[in-house]
PDB file of N, CA and C in Angstrom:
ATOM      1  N   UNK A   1      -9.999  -4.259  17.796  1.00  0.00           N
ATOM      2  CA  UNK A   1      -8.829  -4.298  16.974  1.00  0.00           C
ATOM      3  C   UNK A   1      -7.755  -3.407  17.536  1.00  0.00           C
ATOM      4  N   UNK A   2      -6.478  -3.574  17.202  1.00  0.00           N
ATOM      5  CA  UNK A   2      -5.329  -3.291  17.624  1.00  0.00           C
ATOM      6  C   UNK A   2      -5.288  -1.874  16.384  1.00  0.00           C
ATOM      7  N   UNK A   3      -4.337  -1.160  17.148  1.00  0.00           N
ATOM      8  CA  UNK A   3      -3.755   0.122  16.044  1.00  0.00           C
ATOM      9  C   UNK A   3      -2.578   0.905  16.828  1.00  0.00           C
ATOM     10  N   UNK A   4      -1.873   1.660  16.053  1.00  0.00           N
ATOM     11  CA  UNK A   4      -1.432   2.814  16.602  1.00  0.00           C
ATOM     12  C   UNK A   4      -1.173   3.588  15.849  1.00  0.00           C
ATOM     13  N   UNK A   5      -1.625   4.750  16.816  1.00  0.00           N
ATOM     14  CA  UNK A   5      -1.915   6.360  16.796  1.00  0.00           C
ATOM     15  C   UNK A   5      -1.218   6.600  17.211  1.00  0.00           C
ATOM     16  N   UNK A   6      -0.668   8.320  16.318  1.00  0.00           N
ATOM     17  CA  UNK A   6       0.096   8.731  16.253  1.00  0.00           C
ATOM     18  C   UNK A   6      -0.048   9.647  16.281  1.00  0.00           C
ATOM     19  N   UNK A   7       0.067  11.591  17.274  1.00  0.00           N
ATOM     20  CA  UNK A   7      -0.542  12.756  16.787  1.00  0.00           C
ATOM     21  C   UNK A   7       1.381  13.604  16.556  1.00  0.00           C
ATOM     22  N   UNK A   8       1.842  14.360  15.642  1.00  0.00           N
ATOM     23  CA  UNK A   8       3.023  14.089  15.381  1.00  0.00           C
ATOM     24  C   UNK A   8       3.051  15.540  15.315  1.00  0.00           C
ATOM     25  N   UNK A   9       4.138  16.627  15.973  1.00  0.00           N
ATOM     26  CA  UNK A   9       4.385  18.553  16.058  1.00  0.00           C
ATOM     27  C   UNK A   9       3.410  18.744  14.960  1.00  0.00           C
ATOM     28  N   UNK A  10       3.302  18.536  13.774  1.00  0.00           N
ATOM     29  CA  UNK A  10       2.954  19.317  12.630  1.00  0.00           C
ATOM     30  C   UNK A  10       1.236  18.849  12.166  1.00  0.00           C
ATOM     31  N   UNK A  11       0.827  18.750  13.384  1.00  0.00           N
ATOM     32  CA  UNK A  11      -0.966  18.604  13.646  1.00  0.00           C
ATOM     33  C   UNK A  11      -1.596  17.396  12.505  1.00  0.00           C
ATOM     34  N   UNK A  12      -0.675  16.253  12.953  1.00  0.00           N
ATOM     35  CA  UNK A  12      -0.738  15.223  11.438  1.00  0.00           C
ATOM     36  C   UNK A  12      -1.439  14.403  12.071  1.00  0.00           C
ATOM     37  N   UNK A  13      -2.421  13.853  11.934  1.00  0.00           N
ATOM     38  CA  UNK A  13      -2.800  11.972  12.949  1.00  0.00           C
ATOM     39  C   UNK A  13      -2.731  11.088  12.134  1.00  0.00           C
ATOM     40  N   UNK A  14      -1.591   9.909  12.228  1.00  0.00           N
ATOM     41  CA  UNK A  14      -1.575   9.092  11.656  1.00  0.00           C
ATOM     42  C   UNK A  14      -2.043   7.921  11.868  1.00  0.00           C
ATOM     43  N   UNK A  15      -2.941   6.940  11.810  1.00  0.00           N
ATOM     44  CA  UNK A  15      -3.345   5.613  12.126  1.00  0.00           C
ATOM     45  C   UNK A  15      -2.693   4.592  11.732  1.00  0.00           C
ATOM     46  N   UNK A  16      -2.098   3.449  12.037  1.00  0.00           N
ATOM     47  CA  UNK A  16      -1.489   2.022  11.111  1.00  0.00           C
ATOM     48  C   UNK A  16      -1.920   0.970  11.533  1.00  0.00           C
ATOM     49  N   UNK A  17      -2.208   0.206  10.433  1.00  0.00           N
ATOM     50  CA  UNK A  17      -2.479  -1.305  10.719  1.00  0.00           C
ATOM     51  C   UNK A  17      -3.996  -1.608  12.344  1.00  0.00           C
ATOM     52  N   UNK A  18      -4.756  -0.300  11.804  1.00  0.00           N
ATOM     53  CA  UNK A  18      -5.775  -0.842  12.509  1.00  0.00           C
ATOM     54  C   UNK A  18      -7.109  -1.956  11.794  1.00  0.00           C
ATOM     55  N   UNK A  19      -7.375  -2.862  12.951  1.00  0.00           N
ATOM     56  CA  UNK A  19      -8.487  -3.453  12.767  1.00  0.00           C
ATOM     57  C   UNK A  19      -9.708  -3.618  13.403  1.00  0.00           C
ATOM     58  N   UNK A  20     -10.866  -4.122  13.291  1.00  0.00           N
ATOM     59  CA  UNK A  20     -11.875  -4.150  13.764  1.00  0.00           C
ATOM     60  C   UNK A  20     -12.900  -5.532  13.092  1.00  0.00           C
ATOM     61  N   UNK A  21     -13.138  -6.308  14.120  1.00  0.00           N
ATOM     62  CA  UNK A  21     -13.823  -7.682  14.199  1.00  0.00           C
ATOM     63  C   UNK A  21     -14.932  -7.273  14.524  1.00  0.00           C
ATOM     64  N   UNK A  22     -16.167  -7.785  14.154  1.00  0.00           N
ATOM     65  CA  UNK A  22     -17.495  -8.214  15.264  1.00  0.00           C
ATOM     66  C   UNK A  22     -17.700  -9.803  14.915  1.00  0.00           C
ATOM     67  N   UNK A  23     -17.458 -10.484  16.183  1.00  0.00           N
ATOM     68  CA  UNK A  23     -17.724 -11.592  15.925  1.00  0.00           C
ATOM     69  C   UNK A  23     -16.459 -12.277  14.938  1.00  0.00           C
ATOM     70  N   UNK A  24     -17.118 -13.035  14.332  1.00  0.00           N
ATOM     71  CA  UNK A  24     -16.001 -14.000  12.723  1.00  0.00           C
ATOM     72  C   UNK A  24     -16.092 -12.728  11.518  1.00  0.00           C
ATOM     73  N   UNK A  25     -16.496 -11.526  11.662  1.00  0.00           N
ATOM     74  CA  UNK A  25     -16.992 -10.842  10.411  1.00  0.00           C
ATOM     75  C   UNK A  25     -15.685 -10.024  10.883  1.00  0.00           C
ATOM     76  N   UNK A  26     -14.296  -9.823   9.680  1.00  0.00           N
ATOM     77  CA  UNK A  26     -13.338  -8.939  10.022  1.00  0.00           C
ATOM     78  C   UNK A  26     -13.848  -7.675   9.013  1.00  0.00           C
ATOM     79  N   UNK A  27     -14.501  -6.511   9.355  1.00  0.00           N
ATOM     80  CA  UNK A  27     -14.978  -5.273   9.214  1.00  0.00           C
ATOM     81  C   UNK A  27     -13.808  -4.438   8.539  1.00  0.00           C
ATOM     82  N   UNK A  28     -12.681  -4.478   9.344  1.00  0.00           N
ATOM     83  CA  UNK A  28     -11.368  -3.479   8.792  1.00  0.00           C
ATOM     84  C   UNK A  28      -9.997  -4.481   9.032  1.00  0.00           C
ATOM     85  N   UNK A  29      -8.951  -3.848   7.911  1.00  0.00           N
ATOM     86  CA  UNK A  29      -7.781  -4.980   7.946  1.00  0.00           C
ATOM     87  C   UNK A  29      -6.891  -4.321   7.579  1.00  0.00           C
ATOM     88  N   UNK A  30      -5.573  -3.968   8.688  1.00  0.00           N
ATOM     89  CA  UNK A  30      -5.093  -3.607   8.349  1.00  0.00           C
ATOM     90  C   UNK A  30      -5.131  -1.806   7.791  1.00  0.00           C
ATOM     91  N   UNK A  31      -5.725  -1.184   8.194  1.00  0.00           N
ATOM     92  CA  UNK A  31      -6.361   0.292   7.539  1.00  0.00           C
ATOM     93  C   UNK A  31      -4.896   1.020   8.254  1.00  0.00           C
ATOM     94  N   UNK A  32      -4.930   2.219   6.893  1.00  0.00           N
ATOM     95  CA  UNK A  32      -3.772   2.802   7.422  1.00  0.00           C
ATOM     96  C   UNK A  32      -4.485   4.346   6.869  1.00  0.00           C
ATOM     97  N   UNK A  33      -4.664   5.886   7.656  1.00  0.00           N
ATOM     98  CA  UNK A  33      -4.659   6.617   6.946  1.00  0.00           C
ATOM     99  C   UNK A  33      -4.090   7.953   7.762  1.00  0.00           C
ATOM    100  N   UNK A  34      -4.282   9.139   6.828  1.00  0.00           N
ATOM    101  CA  UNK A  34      -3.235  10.381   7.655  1.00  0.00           C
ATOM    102  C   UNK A  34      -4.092  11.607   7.299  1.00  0.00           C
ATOM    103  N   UNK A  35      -4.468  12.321   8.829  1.00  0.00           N
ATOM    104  CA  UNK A  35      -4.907  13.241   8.476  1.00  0.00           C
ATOM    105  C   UNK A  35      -4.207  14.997   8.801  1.00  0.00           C
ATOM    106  N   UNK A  36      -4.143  15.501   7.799  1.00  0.00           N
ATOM    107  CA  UNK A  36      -2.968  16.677   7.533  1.00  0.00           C
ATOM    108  C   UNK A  36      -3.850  18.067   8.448  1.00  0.00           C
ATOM    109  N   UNK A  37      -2.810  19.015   8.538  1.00  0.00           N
ATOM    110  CA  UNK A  37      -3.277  19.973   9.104  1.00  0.00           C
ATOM    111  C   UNK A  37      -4.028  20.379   8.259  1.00  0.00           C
ATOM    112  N   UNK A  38      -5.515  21.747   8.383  1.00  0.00           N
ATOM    113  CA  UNK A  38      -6.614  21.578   7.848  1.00  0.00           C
ATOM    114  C   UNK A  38      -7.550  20.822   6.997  1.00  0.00           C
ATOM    115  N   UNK A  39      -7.229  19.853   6.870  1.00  0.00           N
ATOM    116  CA  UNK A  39      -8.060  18.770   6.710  1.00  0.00           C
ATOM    117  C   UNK A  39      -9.597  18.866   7.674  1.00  0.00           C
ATOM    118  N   UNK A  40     -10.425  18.117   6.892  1.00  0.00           N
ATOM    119  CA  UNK A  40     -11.975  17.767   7.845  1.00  0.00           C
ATOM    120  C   UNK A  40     -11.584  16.205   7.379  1.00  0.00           C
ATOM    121  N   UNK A  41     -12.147  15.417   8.135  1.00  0.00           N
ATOM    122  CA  UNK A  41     -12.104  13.781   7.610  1.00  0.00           C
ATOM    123  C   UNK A  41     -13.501  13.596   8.484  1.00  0.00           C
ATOM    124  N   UNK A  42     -13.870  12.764   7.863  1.00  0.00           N
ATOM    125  CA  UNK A  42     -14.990  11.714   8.580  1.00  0.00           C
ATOM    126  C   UNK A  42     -15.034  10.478   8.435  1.00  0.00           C
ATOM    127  N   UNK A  43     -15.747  10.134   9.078  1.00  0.00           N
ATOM    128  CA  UNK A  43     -15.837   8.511   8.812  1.00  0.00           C
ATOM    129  C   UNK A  43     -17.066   7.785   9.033  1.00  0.00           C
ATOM    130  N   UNK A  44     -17.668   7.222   8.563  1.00  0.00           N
ATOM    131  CA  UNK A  44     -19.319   7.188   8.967  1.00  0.00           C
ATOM    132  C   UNK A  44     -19.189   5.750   8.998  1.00  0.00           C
ATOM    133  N   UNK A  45     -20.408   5.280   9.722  1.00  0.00           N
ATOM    134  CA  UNK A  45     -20.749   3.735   9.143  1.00  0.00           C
ATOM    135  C   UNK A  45     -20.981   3.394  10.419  1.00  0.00           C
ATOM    136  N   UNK A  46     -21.610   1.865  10.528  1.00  0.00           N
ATOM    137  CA  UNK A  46     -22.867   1.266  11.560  1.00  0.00           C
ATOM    138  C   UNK A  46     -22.816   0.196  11.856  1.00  0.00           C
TER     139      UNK A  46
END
């Protein structure tokens, strides 16, 4: 899947309009999220 990232002066990462296929199964659509200075984020999954 396509996206763009973004890391921006004020230690921000922004993601937009990413996706992710396996196969015919569309997994993610469109996902947009932002992670702020001290922040922890994760993301899990298989």
């Amino acid at each position: 899947g396509a996206g763009d990232v973004t890391v921006v002066a004020a230690d921000v990462v922004a993601v937009n309009g990413l996706g992710k296929r396996y196969g015919r199964v569309q997994a993610l659509d469109d996902v947009c999220l932002e992670v702020r200075r001290g922040e922890i984020f994760g993301l899990l999954g298989q």
